[in-house]
PDB file of N, CA and C in Angstrom:
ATOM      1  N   UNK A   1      79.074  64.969  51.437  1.00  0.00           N
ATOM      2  CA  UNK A   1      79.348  66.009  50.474  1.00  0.00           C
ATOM      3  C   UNK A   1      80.533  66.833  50.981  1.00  0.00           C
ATOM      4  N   UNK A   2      81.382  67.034  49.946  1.00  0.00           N
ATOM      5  CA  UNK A   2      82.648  68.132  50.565  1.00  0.00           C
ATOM      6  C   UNK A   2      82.675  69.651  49.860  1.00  0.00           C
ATOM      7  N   UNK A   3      83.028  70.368  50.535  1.00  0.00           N
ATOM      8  CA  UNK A   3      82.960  71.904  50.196  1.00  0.00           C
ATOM      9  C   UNK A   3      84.526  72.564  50.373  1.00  0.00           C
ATOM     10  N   UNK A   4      84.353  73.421  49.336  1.00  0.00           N
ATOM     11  CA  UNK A   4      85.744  74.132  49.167  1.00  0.00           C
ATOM     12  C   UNK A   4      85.767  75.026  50.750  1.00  0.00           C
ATOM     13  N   UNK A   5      86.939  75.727  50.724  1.00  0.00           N
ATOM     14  CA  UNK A   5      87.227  76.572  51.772  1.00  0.00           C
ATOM     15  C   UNK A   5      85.985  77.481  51.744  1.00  0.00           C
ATOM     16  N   UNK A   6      85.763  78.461  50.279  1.00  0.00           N
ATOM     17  CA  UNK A   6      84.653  79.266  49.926  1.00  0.00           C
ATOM     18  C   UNK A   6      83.318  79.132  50.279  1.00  0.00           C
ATOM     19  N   UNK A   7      83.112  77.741  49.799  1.00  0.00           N
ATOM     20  CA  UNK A   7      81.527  77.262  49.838  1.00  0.00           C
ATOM     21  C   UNK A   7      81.829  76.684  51.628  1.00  0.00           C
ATOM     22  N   UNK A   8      82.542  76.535  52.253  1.00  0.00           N
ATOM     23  CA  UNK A   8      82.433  75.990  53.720  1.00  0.00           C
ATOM     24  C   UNK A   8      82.244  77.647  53.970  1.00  0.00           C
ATOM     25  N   UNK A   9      83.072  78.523  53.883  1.00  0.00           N
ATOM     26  CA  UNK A   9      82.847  79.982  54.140  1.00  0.00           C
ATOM     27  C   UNK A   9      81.626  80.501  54.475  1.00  0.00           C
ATOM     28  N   UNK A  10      80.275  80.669  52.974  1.00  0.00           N
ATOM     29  CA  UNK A  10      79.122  80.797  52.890  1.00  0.00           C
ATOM     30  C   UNK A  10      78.693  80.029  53.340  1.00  0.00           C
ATOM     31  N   UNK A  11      78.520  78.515  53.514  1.00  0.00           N
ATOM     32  CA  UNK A  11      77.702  78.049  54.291  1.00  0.00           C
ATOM     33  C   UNK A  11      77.510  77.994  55.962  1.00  0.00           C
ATOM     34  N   UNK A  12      78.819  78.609  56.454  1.00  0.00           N
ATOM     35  CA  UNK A  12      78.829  78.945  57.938  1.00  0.00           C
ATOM     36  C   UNK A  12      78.454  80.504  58.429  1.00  0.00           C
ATOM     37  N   UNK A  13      78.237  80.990  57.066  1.00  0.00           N
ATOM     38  CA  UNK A  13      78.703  82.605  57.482  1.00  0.00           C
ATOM     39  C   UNK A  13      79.608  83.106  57.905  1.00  0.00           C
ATOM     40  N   UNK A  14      81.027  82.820  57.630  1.00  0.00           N
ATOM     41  CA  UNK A  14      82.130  83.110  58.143  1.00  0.00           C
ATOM     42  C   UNK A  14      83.083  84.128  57.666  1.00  0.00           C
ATOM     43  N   UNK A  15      83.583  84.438  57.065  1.00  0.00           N
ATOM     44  CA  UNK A  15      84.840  84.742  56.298  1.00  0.00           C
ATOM     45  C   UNK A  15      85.580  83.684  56.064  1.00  0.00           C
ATOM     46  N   UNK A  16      86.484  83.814  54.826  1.00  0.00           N
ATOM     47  CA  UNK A  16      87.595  82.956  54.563  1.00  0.00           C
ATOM     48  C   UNK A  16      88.717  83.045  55.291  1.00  0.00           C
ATOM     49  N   UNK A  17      88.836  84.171  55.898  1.00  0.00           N
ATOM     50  CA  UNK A  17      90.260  83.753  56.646  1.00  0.00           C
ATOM     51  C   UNK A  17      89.831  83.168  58.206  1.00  0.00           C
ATOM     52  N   UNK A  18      88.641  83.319  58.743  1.00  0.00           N
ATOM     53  CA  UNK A  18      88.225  82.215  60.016  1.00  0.00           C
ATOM     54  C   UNK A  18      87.972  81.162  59.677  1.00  0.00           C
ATOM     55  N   UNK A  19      87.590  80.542  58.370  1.00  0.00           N
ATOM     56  CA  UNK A  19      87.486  79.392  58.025  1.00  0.00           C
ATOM     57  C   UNK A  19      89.337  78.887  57.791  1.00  0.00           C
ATOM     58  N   UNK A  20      90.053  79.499  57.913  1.00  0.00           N
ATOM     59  CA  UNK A  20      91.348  79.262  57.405  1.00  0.00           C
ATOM     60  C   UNK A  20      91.945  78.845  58.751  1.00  0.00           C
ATOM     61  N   UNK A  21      91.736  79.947  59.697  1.00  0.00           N
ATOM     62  CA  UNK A  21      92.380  80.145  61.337  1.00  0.00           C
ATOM     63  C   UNK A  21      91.613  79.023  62.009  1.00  0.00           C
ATOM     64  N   UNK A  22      90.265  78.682  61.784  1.00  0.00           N
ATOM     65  CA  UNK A  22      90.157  77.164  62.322  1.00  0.00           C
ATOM     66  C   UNK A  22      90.404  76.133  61.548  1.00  0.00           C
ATOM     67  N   UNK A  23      91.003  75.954  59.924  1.00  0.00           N
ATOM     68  CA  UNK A  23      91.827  74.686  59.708  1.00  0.00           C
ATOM     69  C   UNK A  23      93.067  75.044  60.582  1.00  0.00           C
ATOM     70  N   UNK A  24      93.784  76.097  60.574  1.00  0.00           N
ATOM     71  CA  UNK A  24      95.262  76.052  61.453  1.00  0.00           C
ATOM     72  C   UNK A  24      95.281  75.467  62.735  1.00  0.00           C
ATOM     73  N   UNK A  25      94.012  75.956  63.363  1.00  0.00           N
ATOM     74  CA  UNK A  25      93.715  75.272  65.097  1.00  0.00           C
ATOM     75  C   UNK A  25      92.854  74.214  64.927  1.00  0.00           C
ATOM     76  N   UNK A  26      93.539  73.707  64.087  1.00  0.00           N
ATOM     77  CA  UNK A  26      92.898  72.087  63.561  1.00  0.00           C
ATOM     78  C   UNK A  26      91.039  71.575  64.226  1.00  0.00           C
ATOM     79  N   UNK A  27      90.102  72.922  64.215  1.00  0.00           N
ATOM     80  CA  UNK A  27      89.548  72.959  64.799  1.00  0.00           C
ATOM     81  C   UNK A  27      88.145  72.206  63.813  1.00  0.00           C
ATOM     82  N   UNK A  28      88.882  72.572  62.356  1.00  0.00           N
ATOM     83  CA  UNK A  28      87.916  72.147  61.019  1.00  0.00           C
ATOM     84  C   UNK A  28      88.295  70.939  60.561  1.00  0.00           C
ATOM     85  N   UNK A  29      88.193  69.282  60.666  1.00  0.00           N
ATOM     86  CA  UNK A  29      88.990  68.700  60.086  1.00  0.00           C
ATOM     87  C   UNK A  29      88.998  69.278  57.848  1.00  0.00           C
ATOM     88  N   UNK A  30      90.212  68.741  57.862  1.00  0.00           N
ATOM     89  CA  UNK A  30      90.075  69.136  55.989  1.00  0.00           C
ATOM     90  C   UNK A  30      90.464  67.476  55.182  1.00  0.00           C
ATOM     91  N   UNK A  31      90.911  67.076  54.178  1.00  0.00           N
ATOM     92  CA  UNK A  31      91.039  66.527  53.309  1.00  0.00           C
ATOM     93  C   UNK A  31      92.041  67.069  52.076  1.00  0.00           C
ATOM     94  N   UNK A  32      92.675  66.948  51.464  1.00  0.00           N
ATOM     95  CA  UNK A  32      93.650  67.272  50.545  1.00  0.00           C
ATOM     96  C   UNK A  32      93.856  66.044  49.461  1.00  0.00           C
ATOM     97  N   UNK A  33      93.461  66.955  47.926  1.00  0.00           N
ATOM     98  CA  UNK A  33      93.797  66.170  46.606  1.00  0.00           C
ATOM     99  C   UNK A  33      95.183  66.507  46.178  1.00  0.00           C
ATOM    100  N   UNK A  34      95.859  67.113  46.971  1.00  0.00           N
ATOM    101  CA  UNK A  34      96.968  68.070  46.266  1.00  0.00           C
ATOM    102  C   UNK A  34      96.938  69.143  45.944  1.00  0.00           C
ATOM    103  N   UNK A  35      95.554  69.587  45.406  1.00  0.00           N
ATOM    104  CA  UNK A  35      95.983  70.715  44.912  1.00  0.00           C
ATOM    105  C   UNK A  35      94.482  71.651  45.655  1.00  0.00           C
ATOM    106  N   UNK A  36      93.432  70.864  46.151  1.00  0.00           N
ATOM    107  CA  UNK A  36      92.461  71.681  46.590  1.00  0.00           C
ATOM    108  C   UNK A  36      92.478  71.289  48.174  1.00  0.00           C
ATOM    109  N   UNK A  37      91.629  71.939  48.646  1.00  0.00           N
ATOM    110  CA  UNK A  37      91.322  71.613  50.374  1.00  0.00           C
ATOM    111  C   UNK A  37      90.274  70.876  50.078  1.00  0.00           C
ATOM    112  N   UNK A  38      89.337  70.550  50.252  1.00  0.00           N
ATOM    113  CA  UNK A  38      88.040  69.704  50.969  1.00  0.00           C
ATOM    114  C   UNK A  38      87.856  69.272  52.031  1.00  0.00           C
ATOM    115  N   UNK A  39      86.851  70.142  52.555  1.00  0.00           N
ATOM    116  CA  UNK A  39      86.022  69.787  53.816  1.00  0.00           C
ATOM    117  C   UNK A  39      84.609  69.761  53.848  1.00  0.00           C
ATOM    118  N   UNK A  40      84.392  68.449  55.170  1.00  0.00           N
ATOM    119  CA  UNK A  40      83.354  67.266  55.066  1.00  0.00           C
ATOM    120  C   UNK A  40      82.430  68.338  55.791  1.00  0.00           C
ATOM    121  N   UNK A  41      81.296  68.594  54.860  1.00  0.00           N
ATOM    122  CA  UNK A  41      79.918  69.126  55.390  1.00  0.00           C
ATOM    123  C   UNK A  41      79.523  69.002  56.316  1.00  0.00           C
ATOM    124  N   UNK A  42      79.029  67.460  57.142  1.00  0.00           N
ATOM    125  CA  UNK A  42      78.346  66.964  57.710  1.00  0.00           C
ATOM    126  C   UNK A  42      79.068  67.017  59.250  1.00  0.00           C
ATOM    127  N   UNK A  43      80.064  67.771  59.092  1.00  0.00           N
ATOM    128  CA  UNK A  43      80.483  68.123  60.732  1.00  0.00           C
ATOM    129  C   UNK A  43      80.417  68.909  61.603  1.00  0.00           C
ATOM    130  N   UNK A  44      79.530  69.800  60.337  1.00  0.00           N
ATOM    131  CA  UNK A  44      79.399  71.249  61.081  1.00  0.00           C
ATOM    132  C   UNK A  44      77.571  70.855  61.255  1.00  0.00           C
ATOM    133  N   UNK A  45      76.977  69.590  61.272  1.00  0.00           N
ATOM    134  CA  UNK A  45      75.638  69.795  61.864  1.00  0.00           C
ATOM    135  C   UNK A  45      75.107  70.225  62.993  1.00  0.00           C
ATOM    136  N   UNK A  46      76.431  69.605  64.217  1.00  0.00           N
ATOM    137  CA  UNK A  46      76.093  69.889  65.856  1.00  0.00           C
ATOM    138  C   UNK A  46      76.344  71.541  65.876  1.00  0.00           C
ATOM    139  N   UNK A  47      77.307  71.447  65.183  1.00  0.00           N
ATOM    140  CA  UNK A  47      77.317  73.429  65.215  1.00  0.00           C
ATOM    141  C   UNK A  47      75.922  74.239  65.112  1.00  0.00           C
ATOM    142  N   UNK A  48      75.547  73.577  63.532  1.00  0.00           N
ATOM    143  CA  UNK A  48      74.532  74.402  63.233  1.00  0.00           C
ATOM    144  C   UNK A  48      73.507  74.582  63.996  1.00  0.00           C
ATOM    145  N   UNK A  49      73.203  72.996  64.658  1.00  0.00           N
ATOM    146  CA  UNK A  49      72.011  72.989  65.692  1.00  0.00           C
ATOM    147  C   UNK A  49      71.708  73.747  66.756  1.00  0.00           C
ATOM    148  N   UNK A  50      73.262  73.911  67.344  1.00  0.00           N
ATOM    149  CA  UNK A  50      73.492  74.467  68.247  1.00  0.00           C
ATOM    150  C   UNK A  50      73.364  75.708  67.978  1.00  0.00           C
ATOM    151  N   UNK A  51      73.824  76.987  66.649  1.00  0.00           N
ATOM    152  CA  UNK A  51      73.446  77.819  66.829  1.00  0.00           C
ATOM    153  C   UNK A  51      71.777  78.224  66.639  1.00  0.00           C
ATOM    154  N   UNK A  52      71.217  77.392  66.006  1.00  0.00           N
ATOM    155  CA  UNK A  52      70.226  77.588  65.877  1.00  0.00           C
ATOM    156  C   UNK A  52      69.163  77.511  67.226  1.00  0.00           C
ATOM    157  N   UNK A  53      69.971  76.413  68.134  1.00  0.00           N
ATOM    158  CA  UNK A  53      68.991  76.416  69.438  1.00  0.00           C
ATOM    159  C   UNK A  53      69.439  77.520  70.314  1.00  0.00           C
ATOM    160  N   UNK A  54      70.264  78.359  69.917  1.00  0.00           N
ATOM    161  CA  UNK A  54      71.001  79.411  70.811  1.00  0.00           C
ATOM    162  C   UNK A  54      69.877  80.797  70.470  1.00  0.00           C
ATOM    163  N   UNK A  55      69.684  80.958  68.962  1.00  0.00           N
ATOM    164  CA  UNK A  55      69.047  81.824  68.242  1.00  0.00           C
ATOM    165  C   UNK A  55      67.482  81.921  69.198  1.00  0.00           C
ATOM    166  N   UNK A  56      67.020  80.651  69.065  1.00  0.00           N
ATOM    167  CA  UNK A  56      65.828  80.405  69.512  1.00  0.00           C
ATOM    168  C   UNK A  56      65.367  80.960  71.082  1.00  0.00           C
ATOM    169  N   UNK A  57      66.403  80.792  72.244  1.00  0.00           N
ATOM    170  CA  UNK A  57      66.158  81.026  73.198  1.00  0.00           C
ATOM    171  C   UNK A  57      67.006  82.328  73.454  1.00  0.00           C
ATOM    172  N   UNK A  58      67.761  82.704  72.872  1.00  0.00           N
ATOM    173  CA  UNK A  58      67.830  84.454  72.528  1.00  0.00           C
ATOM    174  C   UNK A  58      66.165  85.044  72.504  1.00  0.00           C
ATOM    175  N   UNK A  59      65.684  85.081  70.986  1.00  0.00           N
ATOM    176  CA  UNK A  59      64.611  85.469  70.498  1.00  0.00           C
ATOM    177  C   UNK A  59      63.821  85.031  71.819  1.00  0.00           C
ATOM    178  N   UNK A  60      63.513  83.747  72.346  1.00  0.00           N
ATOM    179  CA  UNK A  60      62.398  83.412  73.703  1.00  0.00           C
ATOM    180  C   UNK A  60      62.659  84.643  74.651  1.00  0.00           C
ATOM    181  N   UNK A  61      63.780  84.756  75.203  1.00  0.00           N
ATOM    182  CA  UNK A  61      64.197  85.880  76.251  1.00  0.00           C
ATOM    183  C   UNK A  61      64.172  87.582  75.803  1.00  0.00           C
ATOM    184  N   UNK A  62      64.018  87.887  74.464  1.00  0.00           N
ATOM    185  CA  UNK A  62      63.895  89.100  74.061  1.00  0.00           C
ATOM    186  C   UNK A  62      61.977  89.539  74.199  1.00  0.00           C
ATOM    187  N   UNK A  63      61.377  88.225  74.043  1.00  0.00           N
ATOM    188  CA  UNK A  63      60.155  88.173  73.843  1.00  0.00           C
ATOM    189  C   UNK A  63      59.811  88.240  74.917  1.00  0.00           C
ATOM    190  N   UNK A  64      59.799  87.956  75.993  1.00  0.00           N
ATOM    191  CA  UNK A  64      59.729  88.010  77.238  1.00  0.00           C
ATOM    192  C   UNK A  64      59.187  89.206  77.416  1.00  0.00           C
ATOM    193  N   UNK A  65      58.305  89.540  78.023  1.00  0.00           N
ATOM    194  CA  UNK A  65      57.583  90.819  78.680  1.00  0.00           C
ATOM    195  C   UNK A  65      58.322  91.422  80.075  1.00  0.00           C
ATOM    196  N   UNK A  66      58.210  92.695  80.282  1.00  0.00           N
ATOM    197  CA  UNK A  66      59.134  92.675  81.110  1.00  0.00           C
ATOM    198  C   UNK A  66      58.068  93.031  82.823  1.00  0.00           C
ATOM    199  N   UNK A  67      57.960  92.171  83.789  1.00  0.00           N
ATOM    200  CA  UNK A  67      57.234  92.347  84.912  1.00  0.00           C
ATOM    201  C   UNK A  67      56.795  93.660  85.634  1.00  0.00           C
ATOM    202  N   UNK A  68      55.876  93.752  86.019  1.00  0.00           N
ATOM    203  CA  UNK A  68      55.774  94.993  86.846  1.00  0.00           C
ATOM    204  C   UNK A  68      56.634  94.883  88.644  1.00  0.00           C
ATOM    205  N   UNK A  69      57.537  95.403  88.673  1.00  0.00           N
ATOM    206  CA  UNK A  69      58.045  96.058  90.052  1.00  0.00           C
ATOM    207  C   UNK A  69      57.055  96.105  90.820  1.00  0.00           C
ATOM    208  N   UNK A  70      56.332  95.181  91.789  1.00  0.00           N
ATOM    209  CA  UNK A  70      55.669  95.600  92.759  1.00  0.00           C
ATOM    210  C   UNK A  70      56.017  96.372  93.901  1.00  0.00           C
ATOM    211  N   UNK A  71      57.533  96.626  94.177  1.00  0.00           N
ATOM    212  CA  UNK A  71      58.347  97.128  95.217  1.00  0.00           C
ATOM    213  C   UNK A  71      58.186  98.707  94.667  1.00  0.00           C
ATOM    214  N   UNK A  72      58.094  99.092  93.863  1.00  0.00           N
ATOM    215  CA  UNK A  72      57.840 100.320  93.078  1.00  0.00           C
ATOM    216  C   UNK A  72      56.476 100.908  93.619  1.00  0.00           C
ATOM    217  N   UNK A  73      57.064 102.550  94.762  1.00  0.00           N
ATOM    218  CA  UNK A  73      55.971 103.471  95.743  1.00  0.00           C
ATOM    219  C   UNK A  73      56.369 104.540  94.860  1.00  0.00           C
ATOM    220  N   UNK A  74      55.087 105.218  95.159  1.00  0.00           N
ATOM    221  CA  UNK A  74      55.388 107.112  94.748  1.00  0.00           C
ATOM    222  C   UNK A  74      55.914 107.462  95.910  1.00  0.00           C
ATOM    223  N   UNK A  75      56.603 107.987  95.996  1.00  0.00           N
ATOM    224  CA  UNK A  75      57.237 108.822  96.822  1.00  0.00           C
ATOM    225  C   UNK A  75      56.565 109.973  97.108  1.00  0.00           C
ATOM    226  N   UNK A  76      55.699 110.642  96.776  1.00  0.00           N
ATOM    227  CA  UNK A  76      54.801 112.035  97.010  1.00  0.00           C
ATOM    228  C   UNK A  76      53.981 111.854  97.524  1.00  0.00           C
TER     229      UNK A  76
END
């Protein structure tokens, strides 16, 4: 499936002009009819995965309880 600049936009959460600055740093491959851009969906899966496994072990480490200091004396 191919997506305009727009719909690649929303579907990354990006803005249009970072979706623009990574076709320039040829970082997005694109496609051209002449008169539209098209770009191939299915390349941004490792991305997505990846942010999504990033999300996950964020959220794991926020969840995290935080230990008691056993080195921790009253001083009085």
């Amino acid at each position: 499936m191919y997506l305009t600049i727009e719909e690649t936009a929303d579907y990354l959460e990006l803005s249009i002009t970072d979706i623009m600055r990574l076709i320039r740093e040829k970082q997005i491959r694109t496609l051209s009819d002449g008169e539209t851009i098209l770009i191939y969906k299915e390349q941004f899966n490792l991305y997505l995965r990846e942010i999504e496994k990033y999300k996950k072990e964020l959220q794991d480490y926020l969840d995290e309880p935080i230990p008691e200091d056993i080195d921790i004396k009253d001083e009085d």
